[in-house]
PDB file of N, CA and C in Angstrom:
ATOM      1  N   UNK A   1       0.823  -1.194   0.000  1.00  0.00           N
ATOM      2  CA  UNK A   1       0.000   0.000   0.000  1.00  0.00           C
ATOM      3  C   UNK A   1       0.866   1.256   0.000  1.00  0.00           C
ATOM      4  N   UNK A   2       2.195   1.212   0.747  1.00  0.00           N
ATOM      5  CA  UNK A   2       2.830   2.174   0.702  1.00  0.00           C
ATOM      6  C   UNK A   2       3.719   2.604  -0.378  1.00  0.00           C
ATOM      7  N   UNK A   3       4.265   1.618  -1.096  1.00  0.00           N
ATOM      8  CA  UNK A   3       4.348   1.771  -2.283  1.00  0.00           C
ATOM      9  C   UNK A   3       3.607   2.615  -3.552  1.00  0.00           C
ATOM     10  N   UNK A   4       2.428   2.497  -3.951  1.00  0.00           N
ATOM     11  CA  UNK A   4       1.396   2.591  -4.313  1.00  0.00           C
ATOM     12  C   UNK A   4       1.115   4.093  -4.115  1.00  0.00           C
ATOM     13  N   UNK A   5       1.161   4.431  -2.730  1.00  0.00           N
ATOM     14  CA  UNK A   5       0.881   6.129  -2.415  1.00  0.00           C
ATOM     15  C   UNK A   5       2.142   6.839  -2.781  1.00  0.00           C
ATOM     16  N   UNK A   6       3.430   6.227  -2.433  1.00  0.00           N
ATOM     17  CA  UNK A   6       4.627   6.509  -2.883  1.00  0.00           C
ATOM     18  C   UNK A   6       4.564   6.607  -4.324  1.00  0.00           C
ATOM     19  N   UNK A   7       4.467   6.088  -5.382  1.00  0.00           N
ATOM     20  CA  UNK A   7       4.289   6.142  -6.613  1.00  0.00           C
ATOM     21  C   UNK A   7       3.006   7.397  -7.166  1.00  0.00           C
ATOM     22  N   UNK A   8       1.817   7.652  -6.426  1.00  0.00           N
ATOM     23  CA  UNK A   8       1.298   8.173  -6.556  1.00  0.00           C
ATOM     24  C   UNK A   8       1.175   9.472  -6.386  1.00  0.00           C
ATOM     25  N   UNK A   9       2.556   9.669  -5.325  1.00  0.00           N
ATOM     26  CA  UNK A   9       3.139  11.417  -5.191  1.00  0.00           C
ATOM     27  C   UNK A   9       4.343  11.826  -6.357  1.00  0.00           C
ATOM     28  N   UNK A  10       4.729  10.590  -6.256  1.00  0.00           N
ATOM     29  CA  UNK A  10       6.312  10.522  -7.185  1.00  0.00           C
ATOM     30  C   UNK A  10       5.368  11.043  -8.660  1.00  0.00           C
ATOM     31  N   UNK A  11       4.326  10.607  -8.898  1.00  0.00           N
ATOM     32  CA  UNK A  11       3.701  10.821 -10.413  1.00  0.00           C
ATOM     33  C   UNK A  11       3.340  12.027 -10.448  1.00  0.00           C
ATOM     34  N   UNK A  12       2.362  12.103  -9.443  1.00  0.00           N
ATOM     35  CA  UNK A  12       2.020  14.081  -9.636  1.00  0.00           C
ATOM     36  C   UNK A  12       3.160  14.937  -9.732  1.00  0.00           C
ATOM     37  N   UNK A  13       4.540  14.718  -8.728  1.00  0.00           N
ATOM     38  CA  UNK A  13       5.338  15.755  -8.539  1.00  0.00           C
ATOM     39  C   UNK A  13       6.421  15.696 -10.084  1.00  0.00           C
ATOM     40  N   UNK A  14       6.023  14.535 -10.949  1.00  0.00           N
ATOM     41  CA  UNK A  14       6.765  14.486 -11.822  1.00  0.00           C
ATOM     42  C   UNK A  14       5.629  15.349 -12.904  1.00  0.00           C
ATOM     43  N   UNK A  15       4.241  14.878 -13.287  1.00  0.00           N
ATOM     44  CA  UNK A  15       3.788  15.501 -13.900  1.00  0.00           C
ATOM     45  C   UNK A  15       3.638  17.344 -14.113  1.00  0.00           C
ATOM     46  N   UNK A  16       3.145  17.509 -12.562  1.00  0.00           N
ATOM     47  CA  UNK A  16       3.455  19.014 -12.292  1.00  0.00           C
ATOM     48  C   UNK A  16       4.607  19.710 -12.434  1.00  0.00           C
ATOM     49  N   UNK A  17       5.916  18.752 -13.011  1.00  0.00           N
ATOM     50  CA  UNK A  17       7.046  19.434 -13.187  1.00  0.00           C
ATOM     51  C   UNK A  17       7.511  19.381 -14.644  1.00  0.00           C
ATOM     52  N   UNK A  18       6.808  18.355 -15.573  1.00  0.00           N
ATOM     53  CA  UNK A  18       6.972  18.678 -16.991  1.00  0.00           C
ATOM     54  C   UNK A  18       5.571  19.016 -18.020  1.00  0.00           C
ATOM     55  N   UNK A  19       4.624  19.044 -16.938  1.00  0.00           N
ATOM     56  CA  UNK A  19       3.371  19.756 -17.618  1.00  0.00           C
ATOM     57  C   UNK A  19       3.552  21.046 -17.933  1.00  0.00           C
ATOM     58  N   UNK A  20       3.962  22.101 -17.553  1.00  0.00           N
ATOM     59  CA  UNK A  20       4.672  23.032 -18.107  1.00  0.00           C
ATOM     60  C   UNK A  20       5.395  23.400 -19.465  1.00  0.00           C
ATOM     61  N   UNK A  21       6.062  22.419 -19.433  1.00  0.00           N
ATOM     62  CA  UNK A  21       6.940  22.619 -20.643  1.00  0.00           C
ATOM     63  C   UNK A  21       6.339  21.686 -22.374  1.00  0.00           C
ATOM     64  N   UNK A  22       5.290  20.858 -21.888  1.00  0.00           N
ATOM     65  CA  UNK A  22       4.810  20.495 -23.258  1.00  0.00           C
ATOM     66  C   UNK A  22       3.550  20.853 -23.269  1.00  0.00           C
ATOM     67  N   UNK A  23       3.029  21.775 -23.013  1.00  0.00           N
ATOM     68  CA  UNK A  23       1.286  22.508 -22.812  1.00  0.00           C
ATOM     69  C   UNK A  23       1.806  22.884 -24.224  1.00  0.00           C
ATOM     70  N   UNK A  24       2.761  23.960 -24.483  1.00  0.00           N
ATOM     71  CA  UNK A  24       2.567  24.387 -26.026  1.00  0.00           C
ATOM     72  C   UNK A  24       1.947  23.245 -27.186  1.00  0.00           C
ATOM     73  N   UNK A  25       2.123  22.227 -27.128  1.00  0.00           N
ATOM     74  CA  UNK A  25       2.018  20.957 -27.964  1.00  0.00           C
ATOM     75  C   UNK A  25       1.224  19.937 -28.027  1.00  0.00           C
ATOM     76  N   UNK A  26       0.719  19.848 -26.162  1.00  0.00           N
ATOM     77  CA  UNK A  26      -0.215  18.881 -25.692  1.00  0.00           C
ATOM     78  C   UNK A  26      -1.000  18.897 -24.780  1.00  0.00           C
ATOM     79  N   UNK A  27      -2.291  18.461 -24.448  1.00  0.00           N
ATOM     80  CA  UNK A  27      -3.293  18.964 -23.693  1.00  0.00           C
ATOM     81  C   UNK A  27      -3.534  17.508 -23.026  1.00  0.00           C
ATOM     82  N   UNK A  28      -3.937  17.627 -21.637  1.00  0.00           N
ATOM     83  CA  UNK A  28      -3.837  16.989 -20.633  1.00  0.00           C
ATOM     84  C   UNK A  28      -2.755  15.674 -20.214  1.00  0.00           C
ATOM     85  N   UNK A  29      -1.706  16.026 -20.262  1.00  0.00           N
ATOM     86  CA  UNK A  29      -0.141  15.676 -19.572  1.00  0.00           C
ATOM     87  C   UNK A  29      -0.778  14.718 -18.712  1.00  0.00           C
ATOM     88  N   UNK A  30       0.111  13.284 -18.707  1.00  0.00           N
ATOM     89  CA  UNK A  30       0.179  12.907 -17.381  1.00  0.00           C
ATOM     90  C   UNK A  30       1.720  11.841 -17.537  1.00  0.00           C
ATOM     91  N   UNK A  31       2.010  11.892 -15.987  1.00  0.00           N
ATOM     92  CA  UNK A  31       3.153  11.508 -16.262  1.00  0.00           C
ATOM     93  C   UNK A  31       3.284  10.209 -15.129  1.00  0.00           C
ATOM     94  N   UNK A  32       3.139   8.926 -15.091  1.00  0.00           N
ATOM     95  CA  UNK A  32       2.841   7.998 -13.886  1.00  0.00           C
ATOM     96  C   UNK A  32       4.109   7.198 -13.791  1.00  0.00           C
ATOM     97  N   UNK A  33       4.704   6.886 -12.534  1.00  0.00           N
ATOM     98  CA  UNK A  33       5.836   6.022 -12.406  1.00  0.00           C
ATOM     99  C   UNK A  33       5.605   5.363 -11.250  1.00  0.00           C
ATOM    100  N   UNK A  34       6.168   4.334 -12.142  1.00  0.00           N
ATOM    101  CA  UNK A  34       6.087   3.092 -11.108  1.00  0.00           C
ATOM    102  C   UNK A  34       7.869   2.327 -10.821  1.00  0.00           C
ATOM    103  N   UNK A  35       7.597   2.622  -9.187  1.00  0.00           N
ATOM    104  CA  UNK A  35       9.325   2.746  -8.230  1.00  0.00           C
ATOM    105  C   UNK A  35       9.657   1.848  -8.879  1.00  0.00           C
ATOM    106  N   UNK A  36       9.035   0.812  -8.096  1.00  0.00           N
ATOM    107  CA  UNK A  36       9.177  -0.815  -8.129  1.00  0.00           C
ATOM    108  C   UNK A  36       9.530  -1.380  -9.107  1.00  0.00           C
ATOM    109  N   UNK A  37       9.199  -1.285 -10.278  1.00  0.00           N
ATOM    110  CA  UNK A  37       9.391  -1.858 -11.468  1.00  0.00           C
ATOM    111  C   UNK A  37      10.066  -0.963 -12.536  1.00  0.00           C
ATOM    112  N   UNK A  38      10.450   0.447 -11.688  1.00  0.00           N
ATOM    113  CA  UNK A  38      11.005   1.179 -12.905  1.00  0.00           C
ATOM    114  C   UNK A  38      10.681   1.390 -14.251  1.00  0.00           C
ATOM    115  N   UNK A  39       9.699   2.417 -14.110  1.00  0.00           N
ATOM    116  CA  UNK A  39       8.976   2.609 -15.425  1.00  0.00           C
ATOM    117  C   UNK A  39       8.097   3.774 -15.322  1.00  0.00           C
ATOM    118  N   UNK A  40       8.480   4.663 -16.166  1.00  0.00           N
ATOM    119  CA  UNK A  40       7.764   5.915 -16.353  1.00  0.00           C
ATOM    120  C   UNK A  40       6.998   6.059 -18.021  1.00  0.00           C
ATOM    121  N   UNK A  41       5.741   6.025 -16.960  1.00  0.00           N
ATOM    122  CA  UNK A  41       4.764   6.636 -18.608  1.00  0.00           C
ATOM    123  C   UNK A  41       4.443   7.699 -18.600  1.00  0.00           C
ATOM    124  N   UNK A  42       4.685   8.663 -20.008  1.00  0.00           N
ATOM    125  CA  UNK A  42       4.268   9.750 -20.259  1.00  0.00           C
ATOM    126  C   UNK A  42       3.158   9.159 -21.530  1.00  0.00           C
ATOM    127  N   UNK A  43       2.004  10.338 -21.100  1.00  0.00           N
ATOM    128  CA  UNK A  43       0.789  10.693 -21.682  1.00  0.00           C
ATOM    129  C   UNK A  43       0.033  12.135 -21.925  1.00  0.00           C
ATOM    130  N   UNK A  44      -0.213  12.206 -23.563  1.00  0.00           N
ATOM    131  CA  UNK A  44      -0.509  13.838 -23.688  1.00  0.00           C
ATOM    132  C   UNK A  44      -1.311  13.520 -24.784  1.00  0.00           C
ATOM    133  N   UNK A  45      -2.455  14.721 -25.071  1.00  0.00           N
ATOM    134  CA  UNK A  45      -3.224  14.606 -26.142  1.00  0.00           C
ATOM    135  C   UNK A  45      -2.633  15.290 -27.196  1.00  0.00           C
ATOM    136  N   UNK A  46      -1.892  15.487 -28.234  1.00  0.00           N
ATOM    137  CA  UNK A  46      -1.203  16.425 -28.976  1.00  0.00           C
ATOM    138  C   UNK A  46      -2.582  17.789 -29.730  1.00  0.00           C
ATOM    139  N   UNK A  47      -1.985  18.757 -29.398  1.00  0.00           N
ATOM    140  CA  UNK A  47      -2.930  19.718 -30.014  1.00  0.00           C
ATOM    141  C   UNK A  47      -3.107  19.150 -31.595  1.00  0.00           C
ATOM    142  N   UNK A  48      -4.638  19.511 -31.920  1.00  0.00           N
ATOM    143  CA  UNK A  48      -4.701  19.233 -33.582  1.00  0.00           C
ATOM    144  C   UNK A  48      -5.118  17.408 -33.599  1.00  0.00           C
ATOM    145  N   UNK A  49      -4.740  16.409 -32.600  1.00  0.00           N
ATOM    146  CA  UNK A  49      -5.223  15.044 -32.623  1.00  0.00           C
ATOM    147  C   UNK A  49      -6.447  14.757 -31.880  1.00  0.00           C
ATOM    148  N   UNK A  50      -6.992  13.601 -32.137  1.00  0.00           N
ATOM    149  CA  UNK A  50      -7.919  12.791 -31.715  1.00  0.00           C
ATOM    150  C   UNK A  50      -7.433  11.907 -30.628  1.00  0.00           C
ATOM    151  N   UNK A  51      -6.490  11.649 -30.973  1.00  0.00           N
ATOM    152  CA  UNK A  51      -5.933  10.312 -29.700  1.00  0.00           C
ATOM    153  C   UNK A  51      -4.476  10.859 -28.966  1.00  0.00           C
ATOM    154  N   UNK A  52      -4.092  10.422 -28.241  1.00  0.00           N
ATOM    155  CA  UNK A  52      -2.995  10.531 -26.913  1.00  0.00           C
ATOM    156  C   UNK A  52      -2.150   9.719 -27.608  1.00  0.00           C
ATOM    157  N   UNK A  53      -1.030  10.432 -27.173  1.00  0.00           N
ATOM    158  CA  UNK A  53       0.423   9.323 -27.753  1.00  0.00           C
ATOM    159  C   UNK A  53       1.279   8.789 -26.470  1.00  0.00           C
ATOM    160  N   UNK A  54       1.680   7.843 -26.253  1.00  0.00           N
ATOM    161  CA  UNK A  54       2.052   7.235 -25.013  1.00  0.00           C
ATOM    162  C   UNK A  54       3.475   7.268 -25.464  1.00  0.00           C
ATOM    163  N   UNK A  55       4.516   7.671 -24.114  1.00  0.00           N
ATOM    164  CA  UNK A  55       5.614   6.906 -24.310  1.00  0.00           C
ATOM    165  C   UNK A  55       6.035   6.069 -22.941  1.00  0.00           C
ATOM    166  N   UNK A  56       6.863   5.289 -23.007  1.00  0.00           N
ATOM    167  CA  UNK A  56       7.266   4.181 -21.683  1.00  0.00           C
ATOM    168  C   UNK A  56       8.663   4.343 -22.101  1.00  0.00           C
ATOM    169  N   UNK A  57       9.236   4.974 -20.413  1.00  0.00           N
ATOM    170  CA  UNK A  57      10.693   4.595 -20.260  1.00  0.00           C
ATOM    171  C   UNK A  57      10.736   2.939 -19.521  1.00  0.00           C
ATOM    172  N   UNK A  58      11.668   2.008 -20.167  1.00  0.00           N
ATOM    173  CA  UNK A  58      11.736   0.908 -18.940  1.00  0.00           C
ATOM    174  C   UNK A  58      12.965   0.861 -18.468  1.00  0.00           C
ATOM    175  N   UNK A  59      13.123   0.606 -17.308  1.00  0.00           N
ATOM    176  CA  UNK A  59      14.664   0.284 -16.577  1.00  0.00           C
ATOM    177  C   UNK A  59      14.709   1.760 -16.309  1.00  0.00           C
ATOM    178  N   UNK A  60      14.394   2.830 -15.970  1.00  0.00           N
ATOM    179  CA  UNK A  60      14.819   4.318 -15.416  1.00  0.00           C
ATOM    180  C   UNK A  60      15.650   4.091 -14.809  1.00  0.00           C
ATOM    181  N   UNK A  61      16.687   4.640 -14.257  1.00  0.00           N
ATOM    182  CA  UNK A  61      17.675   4.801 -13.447  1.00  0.00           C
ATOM    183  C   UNK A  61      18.462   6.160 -13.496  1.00  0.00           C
ATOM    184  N   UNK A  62      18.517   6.706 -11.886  1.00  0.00           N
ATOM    185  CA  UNK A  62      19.063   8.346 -11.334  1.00  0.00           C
ATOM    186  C   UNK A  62      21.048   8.185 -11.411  1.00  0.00           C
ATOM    187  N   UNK A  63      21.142   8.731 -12.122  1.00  0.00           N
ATOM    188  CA  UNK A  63      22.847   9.379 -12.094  1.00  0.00           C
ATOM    189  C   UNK A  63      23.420  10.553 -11.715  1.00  0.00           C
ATOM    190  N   UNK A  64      24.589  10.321 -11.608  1.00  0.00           N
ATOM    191  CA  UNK A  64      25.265  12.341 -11.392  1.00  0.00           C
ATOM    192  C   UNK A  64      26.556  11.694 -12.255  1.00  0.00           C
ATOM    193  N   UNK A  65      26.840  12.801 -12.899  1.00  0.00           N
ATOM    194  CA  UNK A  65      27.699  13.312 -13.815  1.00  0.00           C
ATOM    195  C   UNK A  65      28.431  14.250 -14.052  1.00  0.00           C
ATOM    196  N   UNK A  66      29.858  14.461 -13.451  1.00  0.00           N
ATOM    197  CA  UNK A  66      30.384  15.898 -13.600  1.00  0.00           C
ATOM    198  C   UNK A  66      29.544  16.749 -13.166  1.00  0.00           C
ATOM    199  N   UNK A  67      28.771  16.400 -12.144  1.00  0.00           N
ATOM    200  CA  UNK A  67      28.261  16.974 -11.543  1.00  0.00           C
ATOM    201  C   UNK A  67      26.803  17.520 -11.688  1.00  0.00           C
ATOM    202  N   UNK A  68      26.151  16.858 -13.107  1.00  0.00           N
ATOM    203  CA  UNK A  68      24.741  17.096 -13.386  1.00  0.00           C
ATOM    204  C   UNK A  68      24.485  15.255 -13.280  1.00  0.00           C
ATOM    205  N   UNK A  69      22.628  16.077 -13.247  1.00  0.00           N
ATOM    206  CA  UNK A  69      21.701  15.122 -12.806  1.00  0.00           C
ATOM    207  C   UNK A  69      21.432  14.595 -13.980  1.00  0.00           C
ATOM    208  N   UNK A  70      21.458  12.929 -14.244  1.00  0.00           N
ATOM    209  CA  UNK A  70      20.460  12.538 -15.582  1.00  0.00           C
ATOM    210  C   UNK A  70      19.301  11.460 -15.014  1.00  0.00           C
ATOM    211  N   UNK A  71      18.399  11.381 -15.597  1.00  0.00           N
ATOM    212  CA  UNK A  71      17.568  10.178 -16.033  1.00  0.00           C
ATOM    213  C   UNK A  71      18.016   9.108 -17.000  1.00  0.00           C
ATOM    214  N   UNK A  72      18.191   8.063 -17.458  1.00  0.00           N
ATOM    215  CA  UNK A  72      18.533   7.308 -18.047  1.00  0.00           C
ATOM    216  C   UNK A  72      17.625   6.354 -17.822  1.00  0.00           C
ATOM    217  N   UNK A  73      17.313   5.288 -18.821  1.00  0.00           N
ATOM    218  CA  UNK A  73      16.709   4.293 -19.547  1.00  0.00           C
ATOM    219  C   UNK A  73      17.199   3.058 -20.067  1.00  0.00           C
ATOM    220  N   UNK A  74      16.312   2.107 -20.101  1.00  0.00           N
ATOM    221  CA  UNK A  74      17.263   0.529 -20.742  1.00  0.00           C
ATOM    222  C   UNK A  74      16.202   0.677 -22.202  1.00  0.00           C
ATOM    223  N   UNK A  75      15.267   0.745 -22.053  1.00  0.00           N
ATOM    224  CA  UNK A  75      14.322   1.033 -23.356  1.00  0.00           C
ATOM    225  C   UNK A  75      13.258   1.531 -23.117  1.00  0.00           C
ATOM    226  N   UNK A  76      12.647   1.933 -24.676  1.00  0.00           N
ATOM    227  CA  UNK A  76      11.697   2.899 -24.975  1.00  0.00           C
ATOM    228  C   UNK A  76      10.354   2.230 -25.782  1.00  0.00           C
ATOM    229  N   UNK A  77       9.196   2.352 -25.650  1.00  0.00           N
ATOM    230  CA  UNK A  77       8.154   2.051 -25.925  1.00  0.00           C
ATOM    231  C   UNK A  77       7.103   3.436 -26.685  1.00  0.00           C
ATOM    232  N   UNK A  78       6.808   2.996 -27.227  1.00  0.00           N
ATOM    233  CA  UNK A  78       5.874   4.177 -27.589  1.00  0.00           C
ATOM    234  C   UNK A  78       4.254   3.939 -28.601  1.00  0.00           C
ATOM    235  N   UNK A  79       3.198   4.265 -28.809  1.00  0.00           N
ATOM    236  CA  UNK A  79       2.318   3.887 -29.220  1.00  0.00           C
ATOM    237  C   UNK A  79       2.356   4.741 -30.819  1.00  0.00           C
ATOM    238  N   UNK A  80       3.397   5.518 -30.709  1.00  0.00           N
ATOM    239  CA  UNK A  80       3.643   5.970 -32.612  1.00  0.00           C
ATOM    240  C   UNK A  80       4.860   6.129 -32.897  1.00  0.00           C
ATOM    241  N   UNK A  81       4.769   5.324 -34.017  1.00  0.00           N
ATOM    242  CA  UNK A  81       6.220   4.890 -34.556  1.00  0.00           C
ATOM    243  C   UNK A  81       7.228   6.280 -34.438  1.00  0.00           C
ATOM    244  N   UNK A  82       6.152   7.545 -35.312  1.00  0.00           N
ATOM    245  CA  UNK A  82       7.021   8.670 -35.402  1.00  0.00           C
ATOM    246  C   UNK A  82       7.783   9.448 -33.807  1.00  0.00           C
ATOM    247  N   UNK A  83       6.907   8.794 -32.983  1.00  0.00           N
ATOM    248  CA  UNK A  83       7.313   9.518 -31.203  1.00  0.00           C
ATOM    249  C   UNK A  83       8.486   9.104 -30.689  1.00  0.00           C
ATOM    250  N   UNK A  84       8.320   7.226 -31.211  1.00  0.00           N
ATOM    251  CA  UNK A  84       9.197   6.132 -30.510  1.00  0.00           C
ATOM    252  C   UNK A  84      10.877   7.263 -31.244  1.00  0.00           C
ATOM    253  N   UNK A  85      11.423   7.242 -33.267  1.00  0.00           N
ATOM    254  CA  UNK A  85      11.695   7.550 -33.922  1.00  0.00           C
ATOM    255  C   UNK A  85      12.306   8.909 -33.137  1.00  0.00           C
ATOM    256  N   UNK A  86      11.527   9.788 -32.882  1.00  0.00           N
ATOM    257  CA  UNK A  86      11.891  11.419 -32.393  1.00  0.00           C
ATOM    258  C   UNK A  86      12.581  11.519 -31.373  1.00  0.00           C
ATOM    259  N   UNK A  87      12.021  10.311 -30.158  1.00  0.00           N
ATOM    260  CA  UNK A  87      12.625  10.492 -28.752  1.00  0.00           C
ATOM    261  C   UNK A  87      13.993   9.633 -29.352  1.00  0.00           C
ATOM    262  N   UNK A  88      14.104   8.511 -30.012  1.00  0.00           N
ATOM    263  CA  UNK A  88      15.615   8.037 -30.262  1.00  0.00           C
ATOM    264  C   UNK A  88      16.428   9.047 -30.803  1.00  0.00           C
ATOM    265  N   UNK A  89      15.986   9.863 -31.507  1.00  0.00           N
ATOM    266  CA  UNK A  89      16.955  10.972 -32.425  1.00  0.00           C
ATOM    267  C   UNK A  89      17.693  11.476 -30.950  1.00  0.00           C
ATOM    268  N   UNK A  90      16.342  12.360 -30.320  1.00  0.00           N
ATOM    269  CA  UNK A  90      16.883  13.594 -29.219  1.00  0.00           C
ATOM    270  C   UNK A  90      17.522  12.979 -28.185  1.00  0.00           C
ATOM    271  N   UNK A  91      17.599  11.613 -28.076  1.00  0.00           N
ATOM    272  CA  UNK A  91      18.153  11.221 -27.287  1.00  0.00           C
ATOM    273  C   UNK A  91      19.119   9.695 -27.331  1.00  0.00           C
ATOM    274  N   UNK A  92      19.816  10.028 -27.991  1.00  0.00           N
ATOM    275  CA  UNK A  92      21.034   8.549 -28.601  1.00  0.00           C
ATOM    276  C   UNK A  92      21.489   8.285 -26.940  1.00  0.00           C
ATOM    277  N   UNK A  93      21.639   8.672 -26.167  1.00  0.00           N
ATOM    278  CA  UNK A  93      22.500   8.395 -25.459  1.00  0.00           C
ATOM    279  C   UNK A  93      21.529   7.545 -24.252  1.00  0.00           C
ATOM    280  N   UNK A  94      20.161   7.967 -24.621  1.00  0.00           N
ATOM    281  CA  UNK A  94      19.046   6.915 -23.232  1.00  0.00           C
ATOM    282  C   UNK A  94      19.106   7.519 -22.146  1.00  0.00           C
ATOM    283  N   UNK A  95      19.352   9.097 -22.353  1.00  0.00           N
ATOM    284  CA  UNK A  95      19.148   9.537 -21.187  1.00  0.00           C
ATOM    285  C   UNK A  95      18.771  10.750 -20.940  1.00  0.00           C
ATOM    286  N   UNK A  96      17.930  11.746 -19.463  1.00  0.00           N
ATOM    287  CA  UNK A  96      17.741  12.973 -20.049  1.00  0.00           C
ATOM    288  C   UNK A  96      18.854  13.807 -18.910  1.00  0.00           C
ATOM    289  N   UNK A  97      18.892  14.693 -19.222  1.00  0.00           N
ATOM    290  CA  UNK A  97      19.356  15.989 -18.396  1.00  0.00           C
ATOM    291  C   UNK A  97      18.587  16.459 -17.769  1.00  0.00           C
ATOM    292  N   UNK A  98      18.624  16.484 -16.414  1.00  0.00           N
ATOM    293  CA  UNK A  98      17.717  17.141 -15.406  1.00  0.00           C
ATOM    294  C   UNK A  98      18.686  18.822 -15.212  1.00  0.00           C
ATOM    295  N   UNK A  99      17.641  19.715 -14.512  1.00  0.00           N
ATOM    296  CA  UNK A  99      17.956  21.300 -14.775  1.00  0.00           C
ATOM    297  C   UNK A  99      19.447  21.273 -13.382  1.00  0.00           C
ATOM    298  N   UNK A 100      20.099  22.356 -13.663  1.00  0.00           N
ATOM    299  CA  UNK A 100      21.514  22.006 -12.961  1.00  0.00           C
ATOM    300  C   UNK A 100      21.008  21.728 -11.397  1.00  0.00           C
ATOM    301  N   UNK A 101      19.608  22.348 -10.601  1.00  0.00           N
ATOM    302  CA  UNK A 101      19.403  22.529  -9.346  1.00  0.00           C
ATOM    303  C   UNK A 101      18.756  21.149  -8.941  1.00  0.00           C
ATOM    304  N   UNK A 102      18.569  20.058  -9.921  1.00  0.00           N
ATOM    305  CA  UNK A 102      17.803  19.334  -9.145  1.00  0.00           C
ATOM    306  C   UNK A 102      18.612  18.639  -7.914  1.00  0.00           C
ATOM    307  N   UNK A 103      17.678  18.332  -7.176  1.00  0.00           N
ATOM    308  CA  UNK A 103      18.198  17.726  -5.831  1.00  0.00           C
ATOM    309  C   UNK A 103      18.455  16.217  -5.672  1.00  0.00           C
ATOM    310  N   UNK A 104      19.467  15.489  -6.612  1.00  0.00           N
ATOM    311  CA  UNK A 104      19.777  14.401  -7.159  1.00  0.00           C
ATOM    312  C   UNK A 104      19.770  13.356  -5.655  1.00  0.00           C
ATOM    313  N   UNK A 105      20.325  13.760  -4.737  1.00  0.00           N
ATOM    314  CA  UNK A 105      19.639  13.198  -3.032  1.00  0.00           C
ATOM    315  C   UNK A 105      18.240  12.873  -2.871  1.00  0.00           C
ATOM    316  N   UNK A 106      17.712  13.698  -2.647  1.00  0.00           N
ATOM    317  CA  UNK A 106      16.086  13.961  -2.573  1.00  0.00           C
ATOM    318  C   UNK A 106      15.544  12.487  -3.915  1.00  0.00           C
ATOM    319  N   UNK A 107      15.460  12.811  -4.734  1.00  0.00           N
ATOM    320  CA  UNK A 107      15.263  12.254  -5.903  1.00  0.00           C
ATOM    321  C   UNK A 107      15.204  10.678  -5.950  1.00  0.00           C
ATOM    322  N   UNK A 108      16.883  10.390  -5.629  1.00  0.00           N
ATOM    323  CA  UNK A 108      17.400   9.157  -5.342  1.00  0.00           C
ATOM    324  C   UNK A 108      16.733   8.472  -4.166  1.00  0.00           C
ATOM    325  N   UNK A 109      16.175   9.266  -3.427  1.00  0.00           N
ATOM    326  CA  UNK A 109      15.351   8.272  -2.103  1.00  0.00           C
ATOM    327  C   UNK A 109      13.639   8.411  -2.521  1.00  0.00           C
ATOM    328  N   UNK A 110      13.460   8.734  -3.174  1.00  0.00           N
ATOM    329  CA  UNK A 110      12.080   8.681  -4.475  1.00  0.00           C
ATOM    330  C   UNK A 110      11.834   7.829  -5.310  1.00  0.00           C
ATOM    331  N   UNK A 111      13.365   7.579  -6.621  1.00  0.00           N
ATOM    332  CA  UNK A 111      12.949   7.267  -7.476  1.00  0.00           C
ATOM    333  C   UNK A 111      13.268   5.767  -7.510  1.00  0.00           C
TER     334      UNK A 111
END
């Protein structure tokens, strides 16, 4: 059960932190992760569509790097070929860059 509520703060505080930045593009964001099994789904309606495009990180895993924060991934899932395609371009390396302040501590006893 505690798990479960744990995952269920971890999702809002992730959604409320990249709903922001794809509103230009997509309408109702959600972003759900699950600790346990390591796996983050993002979900958005793209302005101009009918249907939601899904993507799935699997295997997530928190790093530091010269002193920045990443996200990283074992693989990628996606429900359109062109999304799966876009996120491999922007990201060859399987991983993202978090902003220089995140609190990679904090995080790590979260994620």
């Amino acid at each position: 059960m505690f798990g479960a509520l744990k995952d269920m703060a971890v999702s809002s505080a992730v959604t409320s932190n990249l709903a922001p930045l794809v509103e230009v593009y997509c309408t109702g964001f959600k972003a759900t992760v699950d600790t346990k099994n390591k796996v983050m789904v993002f979900e958005g309606l793209p302005k101009g569509e009918s249907a939601p495009v899904r993507a799935e990180l699997h295997g997530y895993r928190l790093h530091q790097e010269g002193g920045r924060v990443f996200i990283g991934y074992a693989s990628l899932r996606a429900n359109r070929d062109w999304l799966r395609a876009l996120v491999e371009a922007l990201l060859p390396q399987k991983r993202v860059l978090l902003p220089e302040d995140t609190p990679y501590d904090l995080l790590k006893q979260h994620l």
